[in-house]
Protein backbone atom coordinates (compact mmCIF):
# COMPACT_ATOMS: atom_id res chain seq x y z
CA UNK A 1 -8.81 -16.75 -23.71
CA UNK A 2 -9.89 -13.09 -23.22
CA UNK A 3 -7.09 -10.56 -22.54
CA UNK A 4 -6.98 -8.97 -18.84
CA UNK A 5 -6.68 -5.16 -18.86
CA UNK A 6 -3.78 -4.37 -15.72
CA UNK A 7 -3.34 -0.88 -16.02
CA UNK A 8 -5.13 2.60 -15.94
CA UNK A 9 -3.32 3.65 -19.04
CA UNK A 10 -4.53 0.84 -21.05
CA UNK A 11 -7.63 1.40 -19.55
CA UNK A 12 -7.18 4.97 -21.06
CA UNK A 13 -6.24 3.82 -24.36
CA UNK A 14 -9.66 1.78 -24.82
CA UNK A 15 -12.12 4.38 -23.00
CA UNK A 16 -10.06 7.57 -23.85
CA UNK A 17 -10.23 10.79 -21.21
CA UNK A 18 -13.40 11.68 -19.32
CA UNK A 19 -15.55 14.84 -20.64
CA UNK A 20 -15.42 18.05 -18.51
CA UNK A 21 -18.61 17.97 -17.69
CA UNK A 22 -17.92 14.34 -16.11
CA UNK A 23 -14.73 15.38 -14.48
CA UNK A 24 -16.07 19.11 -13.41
CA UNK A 25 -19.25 17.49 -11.82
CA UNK A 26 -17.65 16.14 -8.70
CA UNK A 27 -17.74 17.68 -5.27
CA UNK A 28 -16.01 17.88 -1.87
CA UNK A 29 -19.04 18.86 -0.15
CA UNK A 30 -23.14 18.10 -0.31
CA UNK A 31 -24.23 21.47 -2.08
CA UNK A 32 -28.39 21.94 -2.15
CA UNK A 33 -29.04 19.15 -5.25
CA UNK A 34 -27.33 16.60 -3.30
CA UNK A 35 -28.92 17.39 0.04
CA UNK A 36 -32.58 17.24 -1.89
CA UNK A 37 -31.93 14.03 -3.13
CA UNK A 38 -30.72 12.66 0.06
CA UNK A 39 -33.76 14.28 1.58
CA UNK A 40 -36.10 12.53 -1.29
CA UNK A 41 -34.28 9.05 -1.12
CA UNK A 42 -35.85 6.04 1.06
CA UNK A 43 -32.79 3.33 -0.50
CA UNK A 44 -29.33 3.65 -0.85
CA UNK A 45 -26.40 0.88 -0.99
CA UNK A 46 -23.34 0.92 0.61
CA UNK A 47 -20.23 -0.62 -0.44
CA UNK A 48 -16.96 -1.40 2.39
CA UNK A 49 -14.02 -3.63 2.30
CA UNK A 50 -12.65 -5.46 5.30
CA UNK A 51 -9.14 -6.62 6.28
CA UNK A 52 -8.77 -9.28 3.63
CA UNK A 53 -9.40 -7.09 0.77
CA UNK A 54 -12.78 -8.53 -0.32
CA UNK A 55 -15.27 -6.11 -1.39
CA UNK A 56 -19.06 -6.22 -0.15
CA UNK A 57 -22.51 -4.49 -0.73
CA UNK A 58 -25.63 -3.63 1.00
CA UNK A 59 -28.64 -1.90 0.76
CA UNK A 60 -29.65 0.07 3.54
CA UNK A 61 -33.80 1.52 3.39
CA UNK A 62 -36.19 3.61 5.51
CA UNK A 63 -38.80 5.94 5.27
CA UNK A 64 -37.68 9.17 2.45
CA UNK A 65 -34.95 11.46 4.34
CA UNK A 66 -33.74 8.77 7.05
CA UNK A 67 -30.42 9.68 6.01
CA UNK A 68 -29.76 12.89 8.57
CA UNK A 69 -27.47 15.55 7.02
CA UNK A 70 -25.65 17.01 9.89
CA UNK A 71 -23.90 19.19 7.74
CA UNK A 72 -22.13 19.96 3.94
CA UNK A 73 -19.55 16.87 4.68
CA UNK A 74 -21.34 14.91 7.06
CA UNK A 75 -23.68 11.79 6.69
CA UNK A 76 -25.59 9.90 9.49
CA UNK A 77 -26.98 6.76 8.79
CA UNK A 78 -29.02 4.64 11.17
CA UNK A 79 -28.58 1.02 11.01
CA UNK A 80 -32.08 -0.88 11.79
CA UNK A 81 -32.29 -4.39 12.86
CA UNK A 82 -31.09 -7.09 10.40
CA UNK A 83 -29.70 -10.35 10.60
CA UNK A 84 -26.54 -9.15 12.80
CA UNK A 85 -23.95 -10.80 10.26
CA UNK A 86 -22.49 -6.74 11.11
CA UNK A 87 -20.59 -7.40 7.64
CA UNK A 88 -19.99 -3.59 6.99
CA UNK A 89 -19.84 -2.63 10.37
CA UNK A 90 -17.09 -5.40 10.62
CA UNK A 91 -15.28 -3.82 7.78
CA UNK A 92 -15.40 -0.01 9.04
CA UNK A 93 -13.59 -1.66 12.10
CA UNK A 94 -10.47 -2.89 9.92
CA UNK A 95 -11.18 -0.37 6.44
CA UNK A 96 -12.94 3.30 7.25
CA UNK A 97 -13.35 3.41 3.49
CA UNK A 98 -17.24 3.63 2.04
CA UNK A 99 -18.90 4.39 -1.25
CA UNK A 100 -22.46 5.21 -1.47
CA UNK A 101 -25.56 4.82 -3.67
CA UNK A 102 -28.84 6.96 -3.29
CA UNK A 103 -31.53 6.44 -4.96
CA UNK A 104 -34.88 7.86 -5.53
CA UNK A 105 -37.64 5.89 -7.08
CA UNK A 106 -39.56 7.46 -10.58
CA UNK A 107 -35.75 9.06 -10.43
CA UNK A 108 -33.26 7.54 -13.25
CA UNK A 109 -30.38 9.74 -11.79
CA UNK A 110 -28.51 8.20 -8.78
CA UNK A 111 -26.38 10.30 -6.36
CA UNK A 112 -23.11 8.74 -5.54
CA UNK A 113 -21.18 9.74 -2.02
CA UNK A 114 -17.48 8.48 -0.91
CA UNK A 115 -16.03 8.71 2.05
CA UNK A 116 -14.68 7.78 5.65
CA UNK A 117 -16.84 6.04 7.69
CA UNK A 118 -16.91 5.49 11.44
CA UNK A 119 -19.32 3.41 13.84
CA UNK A 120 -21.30 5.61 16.84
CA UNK A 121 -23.27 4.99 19.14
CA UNK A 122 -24.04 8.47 20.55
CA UNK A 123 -27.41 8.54 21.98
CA UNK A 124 -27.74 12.63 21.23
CA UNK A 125 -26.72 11.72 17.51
CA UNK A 126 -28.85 9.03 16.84
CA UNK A 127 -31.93 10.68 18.68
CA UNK A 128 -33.27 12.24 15.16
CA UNK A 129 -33.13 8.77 13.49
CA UNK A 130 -35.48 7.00 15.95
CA UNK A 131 -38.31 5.05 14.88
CA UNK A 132 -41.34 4.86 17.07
CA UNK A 133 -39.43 5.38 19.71
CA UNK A 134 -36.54 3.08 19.22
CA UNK A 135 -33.08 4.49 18.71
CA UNK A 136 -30.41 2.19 16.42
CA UNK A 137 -28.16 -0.08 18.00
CA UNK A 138 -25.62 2.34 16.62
CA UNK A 139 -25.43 5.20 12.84
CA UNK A 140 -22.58 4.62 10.32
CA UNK A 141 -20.81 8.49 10.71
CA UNK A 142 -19.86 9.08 7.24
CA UNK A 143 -17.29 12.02 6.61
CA UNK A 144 -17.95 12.93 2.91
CA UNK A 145 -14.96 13.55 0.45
CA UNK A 146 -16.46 13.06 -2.82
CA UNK A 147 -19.69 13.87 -4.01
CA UNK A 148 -21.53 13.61 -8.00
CA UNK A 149 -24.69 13.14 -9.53
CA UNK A 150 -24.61 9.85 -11.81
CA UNK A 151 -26.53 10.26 -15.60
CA UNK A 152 -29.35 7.96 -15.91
CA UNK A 153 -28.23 5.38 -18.39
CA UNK A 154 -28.19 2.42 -16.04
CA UNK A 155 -31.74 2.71 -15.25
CA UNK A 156 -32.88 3.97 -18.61
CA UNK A 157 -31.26 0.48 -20.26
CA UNK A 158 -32.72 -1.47 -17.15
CA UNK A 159 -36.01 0.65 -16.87
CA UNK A 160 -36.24 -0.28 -13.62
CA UNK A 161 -39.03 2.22 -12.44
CA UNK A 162 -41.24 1.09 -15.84
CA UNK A 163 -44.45 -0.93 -13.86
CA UNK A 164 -44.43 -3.17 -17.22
CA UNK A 165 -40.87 -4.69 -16.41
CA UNK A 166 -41.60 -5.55 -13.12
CA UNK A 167 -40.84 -9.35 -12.35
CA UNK A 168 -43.71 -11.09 -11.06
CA UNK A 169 -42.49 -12.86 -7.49
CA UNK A 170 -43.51 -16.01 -8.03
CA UNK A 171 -40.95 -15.97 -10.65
CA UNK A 172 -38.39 -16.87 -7.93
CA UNK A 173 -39.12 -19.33 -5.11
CA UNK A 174 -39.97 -17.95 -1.69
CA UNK A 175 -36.67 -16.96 0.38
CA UNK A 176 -37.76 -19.80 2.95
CA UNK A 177 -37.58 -22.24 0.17
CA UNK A 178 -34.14 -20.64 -1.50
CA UNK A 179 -32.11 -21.05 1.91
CA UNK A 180 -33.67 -24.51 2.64
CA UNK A 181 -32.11 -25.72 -0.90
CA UNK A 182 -28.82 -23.60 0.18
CA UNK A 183 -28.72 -25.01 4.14
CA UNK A 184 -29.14 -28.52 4.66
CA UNK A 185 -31.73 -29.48 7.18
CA UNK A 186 -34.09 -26.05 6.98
CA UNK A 187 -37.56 -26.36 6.56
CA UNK A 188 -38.80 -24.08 4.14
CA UNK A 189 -42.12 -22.96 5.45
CA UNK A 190 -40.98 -22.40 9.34
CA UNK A 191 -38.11 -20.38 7.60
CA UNK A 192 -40.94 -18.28 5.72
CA UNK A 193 -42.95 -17.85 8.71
CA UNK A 194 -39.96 -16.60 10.57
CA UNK A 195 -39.13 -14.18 7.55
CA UNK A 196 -42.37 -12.79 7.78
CA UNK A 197 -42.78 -12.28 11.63
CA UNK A 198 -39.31 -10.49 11.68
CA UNK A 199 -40.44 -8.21 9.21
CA UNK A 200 -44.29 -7.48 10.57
CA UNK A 201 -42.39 -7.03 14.02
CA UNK A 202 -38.78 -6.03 13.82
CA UNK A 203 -38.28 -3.77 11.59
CA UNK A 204 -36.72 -1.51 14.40
């Protein structure tokens, strides 16, 4: 049976100190490379952690830039139609704590962003966000504390923007058919044609 590491200092002891260039990079504010790559990113994912402790992840996407940068610590993001499971928004009610991913596709550096997170529903706020002419429900407030360009070795070993490693979809089933093995009594192909009507039509 493996051995479980339990604290930072043996952490230390098997990874050793970070470089100064890896403790030197990180920020308390969004300086012009940051804002860029916000500007440039149409994906990022955003981790939270309710009541019970549990963590959870989840990609939020939208045209590049629909991330507004109010100012140097503070984040607005808009959050479009989904499947209202609200599972971050349910966490920023009981934990205020986020961490966040940007990416930038052909990009193998990531930006990452942590901070204190709030729900809105301003109308003047969210008015930039709008989508042909539909505002969000309500824009995840983010009040930024920590900010640092990540290196590119996770997408480098993945090569995740090489066309040659794409994975073909039919390598999966279709998400109809996933869910119908997952929920008893779903029919695959009325599940796939209501997929694919909420994304044609609801996308905001």
């Amino acid at each position: 049976m493996s051995a479980t590491v339990r604290s930072e200092e043996d952490l230390r002891s098997i990874y050793g100190t970070p470089s100064r260039l890896a403790s030197g990079k990180q920020l308390d504010c969004l300086d012009v490379h940051a804002r860029r790559f916000i500007e440039l990113s149409p994906f990022l994912v955003i981790s939270s952690q309710g009541a019970d402790g549990l963590g959870d992840v989840s990609p939020k996407g939208d045209a590049p830039g629909f991330v507004q940068v109010i100012d140097d610590r503070t984040l607005l993001i808009p959050d479009r139609p989904g499947n209202n499971r609200i599972d971050t928004l349910s966490n920023l009610m009981a934990n205020d704590g986020v961490g966040l991913l940007f990416l930038v596709p052909g990009v193998c550096e990531t930006l990452r962003v942590n901070g204190r997170a709030r729900v809105v529903t301003d109308q003047d706020l969210l008015a930039p966000t709008a989508v042909r002419g539909r505002l969000p429900a309500t824009g995840i407030l983010v009040a930024v504390e920590e900010v640092y360009l990540h290196c590119a070795k996770a997408l480098v070993r993945s090569k995740l923007w090489e066309a040659d490693h794409k994975v073909e979809r039919r390598s999966l089933p279709s998400l109809g058919q996933m869910l119908a093995d997952q929920i008893a009594g779903l029919d695959a192909v009325d599940t796939d044609a209501k997929v694919e009507d909420s994304i044609k039509n609801r996308l905001y």
